[in-house]
Protein backbone atom coordinates (compact mmCIF):
# COMPACT_ATOMS: atom_id res chain seq x y z
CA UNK A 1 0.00 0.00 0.00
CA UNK A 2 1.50 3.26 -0.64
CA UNK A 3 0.51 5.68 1.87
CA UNK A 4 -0.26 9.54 1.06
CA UNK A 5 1.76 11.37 -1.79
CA UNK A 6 1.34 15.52 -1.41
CA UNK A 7 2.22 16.81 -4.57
CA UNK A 8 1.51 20.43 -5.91
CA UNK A 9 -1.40 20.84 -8.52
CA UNK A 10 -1.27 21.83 -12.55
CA UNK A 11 0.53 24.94 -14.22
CA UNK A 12 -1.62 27.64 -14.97
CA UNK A 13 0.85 28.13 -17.69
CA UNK A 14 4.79 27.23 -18.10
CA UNK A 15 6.71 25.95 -15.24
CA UNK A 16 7.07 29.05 -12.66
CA UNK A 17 10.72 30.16 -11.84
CA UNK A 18 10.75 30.19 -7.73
CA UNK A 19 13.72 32.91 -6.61
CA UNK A 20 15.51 33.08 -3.03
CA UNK A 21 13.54 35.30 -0.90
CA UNK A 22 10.45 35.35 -3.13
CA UNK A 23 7.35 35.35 -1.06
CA UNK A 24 4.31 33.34 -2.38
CA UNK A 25 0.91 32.37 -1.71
CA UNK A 26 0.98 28.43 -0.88
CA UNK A 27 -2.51 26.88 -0.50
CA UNK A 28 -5.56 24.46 -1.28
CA UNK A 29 -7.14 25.06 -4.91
CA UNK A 30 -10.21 27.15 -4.28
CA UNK A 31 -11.96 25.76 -7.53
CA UNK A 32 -10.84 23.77 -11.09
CA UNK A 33 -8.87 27.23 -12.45
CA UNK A 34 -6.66 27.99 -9.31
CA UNK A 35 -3.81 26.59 -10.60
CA UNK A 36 -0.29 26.99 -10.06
CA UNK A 37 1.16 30.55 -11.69
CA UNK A 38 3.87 33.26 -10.83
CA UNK A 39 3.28 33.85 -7.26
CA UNK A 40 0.62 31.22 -6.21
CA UNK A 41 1.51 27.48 -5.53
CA UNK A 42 -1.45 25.16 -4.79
CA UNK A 43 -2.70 21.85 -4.03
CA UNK A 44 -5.65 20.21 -5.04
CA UNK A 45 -8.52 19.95 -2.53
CA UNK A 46 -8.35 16.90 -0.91
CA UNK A 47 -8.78 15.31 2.55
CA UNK A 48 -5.46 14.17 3.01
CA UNK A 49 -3.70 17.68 1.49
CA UNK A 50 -5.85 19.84 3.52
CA UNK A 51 -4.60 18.08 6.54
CA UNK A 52 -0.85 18.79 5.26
CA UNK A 53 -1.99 22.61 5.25
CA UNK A 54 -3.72 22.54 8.63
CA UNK A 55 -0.60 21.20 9.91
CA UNK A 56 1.43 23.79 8.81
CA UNK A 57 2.32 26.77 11.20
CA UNK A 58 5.55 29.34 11.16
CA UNK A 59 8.57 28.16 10.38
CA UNK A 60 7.60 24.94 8.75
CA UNK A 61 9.72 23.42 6.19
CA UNK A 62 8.35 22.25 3.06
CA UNK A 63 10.33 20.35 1.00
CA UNK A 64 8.72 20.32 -3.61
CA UNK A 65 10.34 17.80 -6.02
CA UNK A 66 12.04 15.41 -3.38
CA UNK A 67 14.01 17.91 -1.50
CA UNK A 68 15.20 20.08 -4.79
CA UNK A 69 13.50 23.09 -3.70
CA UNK A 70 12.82 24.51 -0.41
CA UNK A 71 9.77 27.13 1.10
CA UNK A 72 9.46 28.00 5.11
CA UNK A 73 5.88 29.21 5.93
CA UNK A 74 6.05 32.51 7.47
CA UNK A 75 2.61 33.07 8.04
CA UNK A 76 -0.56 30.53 8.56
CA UNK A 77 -3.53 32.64 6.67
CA UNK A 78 -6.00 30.12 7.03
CA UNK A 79 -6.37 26.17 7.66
CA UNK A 80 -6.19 26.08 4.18
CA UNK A 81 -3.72 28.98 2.86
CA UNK A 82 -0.36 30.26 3.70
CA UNK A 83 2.29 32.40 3.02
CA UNK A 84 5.74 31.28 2.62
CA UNK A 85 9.77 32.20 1.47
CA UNK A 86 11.51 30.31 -1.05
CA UNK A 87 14.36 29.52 0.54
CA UNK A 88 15.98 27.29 -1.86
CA UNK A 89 14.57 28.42 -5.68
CA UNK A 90 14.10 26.54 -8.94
CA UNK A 91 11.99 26.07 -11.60
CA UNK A 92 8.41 24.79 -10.44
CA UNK A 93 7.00 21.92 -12.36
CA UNK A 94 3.14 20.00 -12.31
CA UNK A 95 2.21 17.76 -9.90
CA UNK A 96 5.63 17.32 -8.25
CA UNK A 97 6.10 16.21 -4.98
CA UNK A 98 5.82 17.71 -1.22
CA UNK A 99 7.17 16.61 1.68
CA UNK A 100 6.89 18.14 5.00
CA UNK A 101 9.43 16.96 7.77
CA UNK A 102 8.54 18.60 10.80
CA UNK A 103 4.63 17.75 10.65
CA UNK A 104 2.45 14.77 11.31
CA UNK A 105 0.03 14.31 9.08
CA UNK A 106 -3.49 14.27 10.64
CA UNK A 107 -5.25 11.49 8.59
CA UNK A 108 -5.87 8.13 7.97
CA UNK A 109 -3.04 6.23 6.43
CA UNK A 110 -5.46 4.17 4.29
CA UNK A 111 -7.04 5.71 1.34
CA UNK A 112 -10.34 4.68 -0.69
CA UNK A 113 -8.19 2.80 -3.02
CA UNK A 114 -5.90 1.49 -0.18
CA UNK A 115 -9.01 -0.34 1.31
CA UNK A 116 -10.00 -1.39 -1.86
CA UNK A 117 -6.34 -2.89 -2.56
CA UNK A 118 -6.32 -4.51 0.95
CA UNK A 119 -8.95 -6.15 0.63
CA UNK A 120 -8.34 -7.86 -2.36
CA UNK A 121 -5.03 -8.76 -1.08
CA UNK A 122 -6.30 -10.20 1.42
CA UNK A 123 -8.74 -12.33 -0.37
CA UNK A 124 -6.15 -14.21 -2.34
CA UNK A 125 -5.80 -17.36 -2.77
CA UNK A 126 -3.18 -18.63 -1.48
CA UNK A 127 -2.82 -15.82 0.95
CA UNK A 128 0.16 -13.00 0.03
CA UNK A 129 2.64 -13.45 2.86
CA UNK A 130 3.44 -9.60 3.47
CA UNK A 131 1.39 -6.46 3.51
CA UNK A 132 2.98 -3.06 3.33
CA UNK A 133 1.85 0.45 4.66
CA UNK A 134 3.38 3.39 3.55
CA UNK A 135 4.13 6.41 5.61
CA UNK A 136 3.45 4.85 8.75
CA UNK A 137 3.90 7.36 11.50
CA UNK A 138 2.80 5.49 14.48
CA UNK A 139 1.28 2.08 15.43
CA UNK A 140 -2.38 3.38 14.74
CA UNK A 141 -2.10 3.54 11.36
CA UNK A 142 -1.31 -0.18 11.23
CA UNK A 143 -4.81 -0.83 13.12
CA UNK A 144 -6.44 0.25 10.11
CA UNK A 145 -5.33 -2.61 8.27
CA UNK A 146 -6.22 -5.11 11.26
CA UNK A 147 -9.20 -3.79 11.66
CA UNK A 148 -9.97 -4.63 7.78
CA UNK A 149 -8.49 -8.46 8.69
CA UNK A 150 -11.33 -8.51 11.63
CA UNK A 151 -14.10 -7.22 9.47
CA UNK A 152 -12.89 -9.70 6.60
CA UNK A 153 -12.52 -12.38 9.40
CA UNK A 154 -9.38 -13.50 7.76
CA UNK A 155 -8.28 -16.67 9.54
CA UNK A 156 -4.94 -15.74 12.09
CA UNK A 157 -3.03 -18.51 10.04
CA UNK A 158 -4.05 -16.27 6.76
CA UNK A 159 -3.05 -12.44 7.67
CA UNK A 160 -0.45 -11.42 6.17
CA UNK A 161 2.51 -10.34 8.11
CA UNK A 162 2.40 -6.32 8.40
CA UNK A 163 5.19 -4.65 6.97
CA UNK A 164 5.45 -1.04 7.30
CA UNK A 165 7.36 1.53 5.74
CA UNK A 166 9.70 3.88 7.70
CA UNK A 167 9.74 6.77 5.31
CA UNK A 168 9.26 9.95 8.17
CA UNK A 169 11.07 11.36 11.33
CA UNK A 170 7.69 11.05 13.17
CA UNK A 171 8.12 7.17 12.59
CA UNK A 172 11.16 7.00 14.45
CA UNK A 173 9.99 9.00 17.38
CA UNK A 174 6.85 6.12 17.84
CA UNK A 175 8.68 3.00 16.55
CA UNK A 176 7.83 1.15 19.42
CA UNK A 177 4.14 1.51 19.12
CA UNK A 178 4.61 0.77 15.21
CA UNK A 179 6.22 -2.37 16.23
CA UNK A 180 4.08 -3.25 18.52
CA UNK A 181 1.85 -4.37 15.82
CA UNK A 182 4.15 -5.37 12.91
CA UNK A 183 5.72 -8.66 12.09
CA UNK A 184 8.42 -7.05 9.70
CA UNK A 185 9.92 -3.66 8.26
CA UNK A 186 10.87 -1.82 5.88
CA UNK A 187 13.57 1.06 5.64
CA UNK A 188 12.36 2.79 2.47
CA UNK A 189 15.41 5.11 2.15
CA UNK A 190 13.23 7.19 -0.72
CA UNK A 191 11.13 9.55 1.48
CA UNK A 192 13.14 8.60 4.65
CA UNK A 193 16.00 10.75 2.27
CA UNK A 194 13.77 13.31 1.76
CA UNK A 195 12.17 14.24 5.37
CA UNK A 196 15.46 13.40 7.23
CA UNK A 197 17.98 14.62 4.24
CA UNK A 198 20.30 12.33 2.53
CA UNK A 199 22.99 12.58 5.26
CA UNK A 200 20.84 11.04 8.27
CA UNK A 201 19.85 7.86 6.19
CA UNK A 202 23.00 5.56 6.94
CA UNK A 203 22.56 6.14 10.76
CA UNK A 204 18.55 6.31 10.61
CA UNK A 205 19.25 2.85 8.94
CA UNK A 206 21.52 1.08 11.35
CA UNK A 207 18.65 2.19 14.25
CA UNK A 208 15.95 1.07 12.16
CA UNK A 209 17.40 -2.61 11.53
CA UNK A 210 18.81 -2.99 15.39
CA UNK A 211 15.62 -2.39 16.70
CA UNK A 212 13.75 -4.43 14.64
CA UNK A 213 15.89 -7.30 14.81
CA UNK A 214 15.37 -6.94 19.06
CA UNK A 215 12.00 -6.72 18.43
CA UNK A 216 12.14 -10.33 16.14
CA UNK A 217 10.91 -8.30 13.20
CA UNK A 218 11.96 -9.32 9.37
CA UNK A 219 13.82 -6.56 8.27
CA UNK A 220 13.79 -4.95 4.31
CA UNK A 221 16.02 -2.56 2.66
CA UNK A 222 14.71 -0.59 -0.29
CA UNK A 223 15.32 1.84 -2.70
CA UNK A 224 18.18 3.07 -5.19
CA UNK A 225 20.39 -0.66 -4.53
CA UNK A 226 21.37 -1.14 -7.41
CA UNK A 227 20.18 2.29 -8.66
CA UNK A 228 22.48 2.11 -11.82
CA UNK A 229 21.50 -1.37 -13.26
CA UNK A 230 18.07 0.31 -14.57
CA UNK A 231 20.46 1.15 -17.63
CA UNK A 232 23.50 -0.47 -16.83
CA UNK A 233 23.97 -4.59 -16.61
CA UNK A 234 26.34 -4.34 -13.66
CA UNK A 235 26.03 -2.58 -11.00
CA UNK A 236 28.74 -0.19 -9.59
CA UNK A 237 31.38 -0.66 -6.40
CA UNK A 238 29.08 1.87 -4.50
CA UNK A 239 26.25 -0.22 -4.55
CA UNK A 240 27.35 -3.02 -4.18
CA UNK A 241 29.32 -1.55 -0.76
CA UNK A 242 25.41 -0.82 0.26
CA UNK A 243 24.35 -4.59 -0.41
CA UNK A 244 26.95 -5.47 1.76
CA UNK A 245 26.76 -2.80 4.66
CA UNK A 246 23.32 -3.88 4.50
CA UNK A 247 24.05 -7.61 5.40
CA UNK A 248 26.62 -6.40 8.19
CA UNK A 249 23.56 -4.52 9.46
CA UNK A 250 21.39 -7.06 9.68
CA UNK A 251 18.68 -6.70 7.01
CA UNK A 252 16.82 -10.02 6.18
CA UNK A 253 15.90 -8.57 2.74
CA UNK A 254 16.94 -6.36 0.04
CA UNK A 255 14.59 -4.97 -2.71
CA UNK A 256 14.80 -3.61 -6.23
CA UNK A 257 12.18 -1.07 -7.25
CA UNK A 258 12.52 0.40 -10.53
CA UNK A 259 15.56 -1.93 -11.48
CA UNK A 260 13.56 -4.91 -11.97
CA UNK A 261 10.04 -3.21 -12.76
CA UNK A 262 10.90 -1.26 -15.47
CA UNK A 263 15.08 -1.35 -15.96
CA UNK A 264 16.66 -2.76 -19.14
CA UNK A 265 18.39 -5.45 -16.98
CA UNK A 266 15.52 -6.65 -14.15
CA UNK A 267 17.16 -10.50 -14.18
CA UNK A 268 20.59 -9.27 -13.77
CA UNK A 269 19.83 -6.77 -11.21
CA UNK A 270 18.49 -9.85 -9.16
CA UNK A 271 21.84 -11.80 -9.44
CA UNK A 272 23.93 -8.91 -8.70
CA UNK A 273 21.95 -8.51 -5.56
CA UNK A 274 21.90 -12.20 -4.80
CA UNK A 275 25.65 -12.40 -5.13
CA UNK A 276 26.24 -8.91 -3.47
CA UNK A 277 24.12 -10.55 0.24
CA UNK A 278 26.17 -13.83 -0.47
CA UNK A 279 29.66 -12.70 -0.58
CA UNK A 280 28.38 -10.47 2.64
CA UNK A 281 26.96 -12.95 4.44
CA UNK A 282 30.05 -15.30 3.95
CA UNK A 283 32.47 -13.01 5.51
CA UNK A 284 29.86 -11.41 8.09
CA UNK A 285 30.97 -13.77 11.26
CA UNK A 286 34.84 -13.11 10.41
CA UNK A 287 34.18 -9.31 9.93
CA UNK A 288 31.94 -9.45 13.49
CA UNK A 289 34.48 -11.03 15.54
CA UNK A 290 37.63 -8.82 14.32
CA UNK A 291 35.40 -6.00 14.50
CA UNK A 292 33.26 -6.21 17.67
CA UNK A 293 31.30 -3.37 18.74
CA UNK A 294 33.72 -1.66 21.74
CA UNK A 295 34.65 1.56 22.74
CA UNK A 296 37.30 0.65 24.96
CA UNK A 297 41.03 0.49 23.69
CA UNK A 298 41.59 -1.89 26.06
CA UNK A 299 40.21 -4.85 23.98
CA UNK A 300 42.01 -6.17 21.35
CA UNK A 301 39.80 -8.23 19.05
CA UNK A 302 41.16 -11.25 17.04
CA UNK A 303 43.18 -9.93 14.14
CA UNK A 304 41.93 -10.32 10.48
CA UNK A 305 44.77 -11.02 8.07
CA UNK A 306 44.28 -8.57 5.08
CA UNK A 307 45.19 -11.55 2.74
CA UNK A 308 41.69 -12.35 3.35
CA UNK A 309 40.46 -9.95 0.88
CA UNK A 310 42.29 -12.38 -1.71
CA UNK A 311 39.29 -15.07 -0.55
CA UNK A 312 37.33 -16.88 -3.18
CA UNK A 313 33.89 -15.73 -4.08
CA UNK A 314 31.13 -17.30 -2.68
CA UNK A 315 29.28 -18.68 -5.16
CA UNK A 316 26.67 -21.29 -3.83
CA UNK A 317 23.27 -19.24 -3.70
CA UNK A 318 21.67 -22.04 -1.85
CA UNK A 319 23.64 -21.15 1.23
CA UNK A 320 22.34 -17.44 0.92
CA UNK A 321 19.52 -16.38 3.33
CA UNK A 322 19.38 -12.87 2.52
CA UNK A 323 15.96 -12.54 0.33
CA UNK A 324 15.74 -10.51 -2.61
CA UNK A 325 12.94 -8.45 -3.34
CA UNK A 326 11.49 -7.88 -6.68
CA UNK A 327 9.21 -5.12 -8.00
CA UNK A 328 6.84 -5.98 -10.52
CA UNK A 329 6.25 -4.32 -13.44
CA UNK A 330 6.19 -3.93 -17.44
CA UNK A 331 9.89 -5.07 -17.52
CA UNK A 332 9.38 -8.49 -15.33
CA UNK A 333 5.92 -9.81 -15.29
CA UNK A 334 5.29 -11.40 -18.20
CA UNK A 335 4.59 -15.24 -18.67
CA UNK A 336 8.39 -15.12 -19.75
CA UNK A 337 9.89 -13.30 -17.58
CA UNK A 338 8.72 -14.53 -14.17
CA UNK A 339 10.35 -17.95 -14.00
CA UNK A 340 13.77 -16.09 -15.03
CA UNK A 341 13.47 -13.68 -12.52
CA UNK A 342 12.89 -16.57 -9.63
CA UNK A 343 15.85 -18.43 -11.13
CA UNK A 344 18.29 -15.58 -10.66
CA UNK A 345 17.39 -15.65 -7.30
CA UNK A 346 14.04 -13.74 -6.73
CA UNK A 347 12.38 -14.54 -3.48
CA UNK A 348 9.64 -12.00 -2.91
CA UNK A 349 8.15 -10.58 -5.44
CA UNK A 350 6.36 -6.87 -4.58
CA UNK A 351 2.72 -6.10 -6.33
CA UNK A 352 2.85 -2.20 -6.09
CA UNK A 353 -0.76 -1.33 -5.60
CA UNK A 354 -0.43 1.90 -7.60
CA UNK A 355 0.31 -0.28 -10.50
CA UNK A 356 -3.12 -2.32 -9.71
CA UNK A 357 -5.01 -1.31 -13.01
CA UNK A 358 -6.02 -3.54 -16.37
CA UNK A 359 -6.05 -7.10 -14.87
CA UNK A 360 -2.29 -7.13 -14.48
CA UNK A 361 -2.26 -8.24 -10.79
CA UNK A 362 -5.16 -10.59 -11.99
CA UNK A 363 -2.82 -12.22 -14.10
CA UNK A 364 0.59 -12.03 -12.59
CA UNK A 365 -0.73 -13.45 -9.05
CA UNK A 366 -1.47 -17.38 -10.61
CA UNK A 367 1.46 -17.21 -13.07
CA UNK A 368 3.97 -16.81 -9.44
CA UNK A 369 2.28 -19.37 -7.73
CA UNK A 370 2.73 -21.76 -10.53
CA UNK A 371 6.30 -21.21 -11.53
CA UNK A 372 7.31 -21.26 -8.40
CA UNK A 373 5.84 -24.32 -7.93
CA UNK A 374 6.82 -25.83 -10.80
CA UNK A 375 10.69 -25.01 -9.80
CA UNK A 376 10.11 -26.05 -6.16
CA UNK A 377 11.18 -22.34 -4.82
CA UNK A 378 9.67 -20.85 -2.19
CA UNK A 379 8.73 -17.75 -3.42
CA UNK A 380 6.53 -15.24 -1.52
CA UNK A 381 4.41 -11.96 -2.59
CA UNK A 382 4.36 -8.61 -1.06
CA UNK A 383 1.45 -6.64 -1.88
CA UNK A 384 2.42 -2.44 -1.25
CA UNK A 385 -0.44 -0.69 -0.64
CA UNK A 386 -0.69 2.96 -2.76
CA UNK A 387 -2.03 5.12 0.41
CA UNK A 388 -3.42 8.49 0.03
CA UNK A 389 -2.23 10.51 -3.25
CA UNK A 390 -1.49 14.38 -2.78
CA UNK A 391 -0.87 16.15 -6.30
């Protein structure tokens, strides 16, 4: 499920030019023509975007276009309109996206369509083993989803294990409530980026993972792995540093996105990350003990010969038990692709719910369970839930 998306509404015209120090009107569409124009931003008027507004007060940060441009409010108007500085300018586009770091969100983390997507989700058959919620902020917006399982009276041996996504600040202030009432986790470094900035992630990360893991939680990574491989059939030394990192960290799972969705190279994206967690996970107990976690001098942990570094590659994927997670999408789910992507190594495959449209999901669903099957893997599905959209 993919939990609420603010973005900013149409252009009135071209894209506007927003200048350091410009102040600008920055509110909810007051009918079909108020659209965005030199001096006026808006939003379109819905539930979840007038509860971004009403949030607002001065001195709030709002982040357009993942972090590339920058307003502070300096004066609330109304529940619905404000006043703010462009502190970091650029040129405005339509419908690009808002983010707002320092606020929690007054509504329901379950849209319309979310429900809708939920619940068929949850009427498959066989069951899909995870269910995600994006832009959790705290453990009540995981109830919304049980409280759909109760009404649905799905069996307890048939829920799907709640997975949400840590993608705001306020997330990590209530984790232990939003634990309370998952049974895994995901550290979806997209937004996370955003409303913490770039810098914070790696730490933010580490946290994430080590409390999870306390808690007995399965653990995710996501987004920009193996970034590159979209266009490129290898990935680079970077990412594959992350894969790794990762694996010292303690993530259970990894998980391409648009890399095996809609990349030129979705099967080879999956065996780069398979062999990536491998190689980790090979040297992980080595690296632990000559390593250990101290901050006394004192101790002198068992020395690591460099030479080590000259080891062979591990190579025998049925040792691995780091999971790879697969998006779904134009460049991996046809009839054809599917059993190549679970023999390079695929062991979750993720249905994004904003995708849900056509029959696709209709189709895709049977053709996993039968491949898989048919190969004797365990493969399991992931169903992501859209969540509200703000445009």
């Amino acid at each position: 499920l993919q939990g609420p998306k603010f973005r900013v509404a149409e252009l009135e015209g071209e894209p506007v030019q927003l200048n350091n120090g410009d102040v600008l009107e920055f509110g909810i569409c007051k009918d079909d023509n108020d659209n965005i124009r030199p001096g006026r931003i808006t939003m379109k008027s819905t539930i979840e975007q007038r509860a971004l507004i009403k949030a607002c007060k001065a001195g709030t940060t709002l982040l357009i276009e993942d972090g590339i441009m920058e307003v502070k409010v300096v004066e609330k108007v109304s529940e619905t309109e404000l006043k703010v500085e462009v502190t970091r300018g650029g040129k405005l586009k339509a419908r690009k996206g808002v983010n707002v770091p320092d606020c929690e969100i007054d509504c329901a983390a379950l849209t319309e369509k979310d429900i809708e997507d939920a619940e068929y989700l949850l009427k498959l058959d066989p069951p899909c083993e995870y269910i995600c919620v994006s832009f959790a902020q705290k453990g009540q917006d995981l109830q919304e989803l049980i409280d759909i399982m109760d009404r649905l009276q799905v069996p307890a041996e048939k829920r799907p294990k709640i997975c949400p996504k840590i993608e705001k600040p306020q997330a990590l202030t209530n984790i232990d409530g939003i634990i309370a009432k998952s049974q895994a986790l995901m550290v979806a470094r997209g937004d996370l980026g955003v409303e913490l900035g770039v810098y914070r992630v790696p730490f933010a990360q580490k946290l994430l993972i080590a409390r999870a893991k306390q808690a007995g939680l399965f653990v995710i990574t996501a987004t920009q792995m193996v970034e590159s491989m979209i266009e490129n059939p290898v990935p680079t030394r970077a990412e594959v540093s992350d894969l790794a990192n990762a694996v010292f960290d303690g993530t259970d799972a990894v998980m391409l996105s648009g890399e095996a969705a809609s990349g030129a190279y979705p099967v080879e994206a999956v065996m780069a990350e398979a062999s990536a967690v491998r190689e980790a996970e090979s040297v992980k107990r080595r690296l632990r003990r000559a390593c250990p976690p101290t901050e006394s001098a004192k101790l002198m942990p068992p020395r690591l010969h460099v030479n080590m570094g000259n080891k062979r590659q591990e190579t025998d994927d049925s040792l691995r038990k780091t999971k790879v997670v697969a998006s779904l999408g134009p460049a991996s789910w046809s009839e054809e692709m599917i059993p190549k992507m679970i023999e390079a190594g695929t062991n979750i495959f993720r249905l994004n719910c904003s995708h849900r449209r056509g029959g696709d999901f209709e189709r895709v669903y049977p053709l996993i369970r039968k491949y898989a099957a048919e190969m004797g893997k365990k493969v399991e599905v992931l169903g992501d839930l859209q969540g509200p959209k703000f445009r």
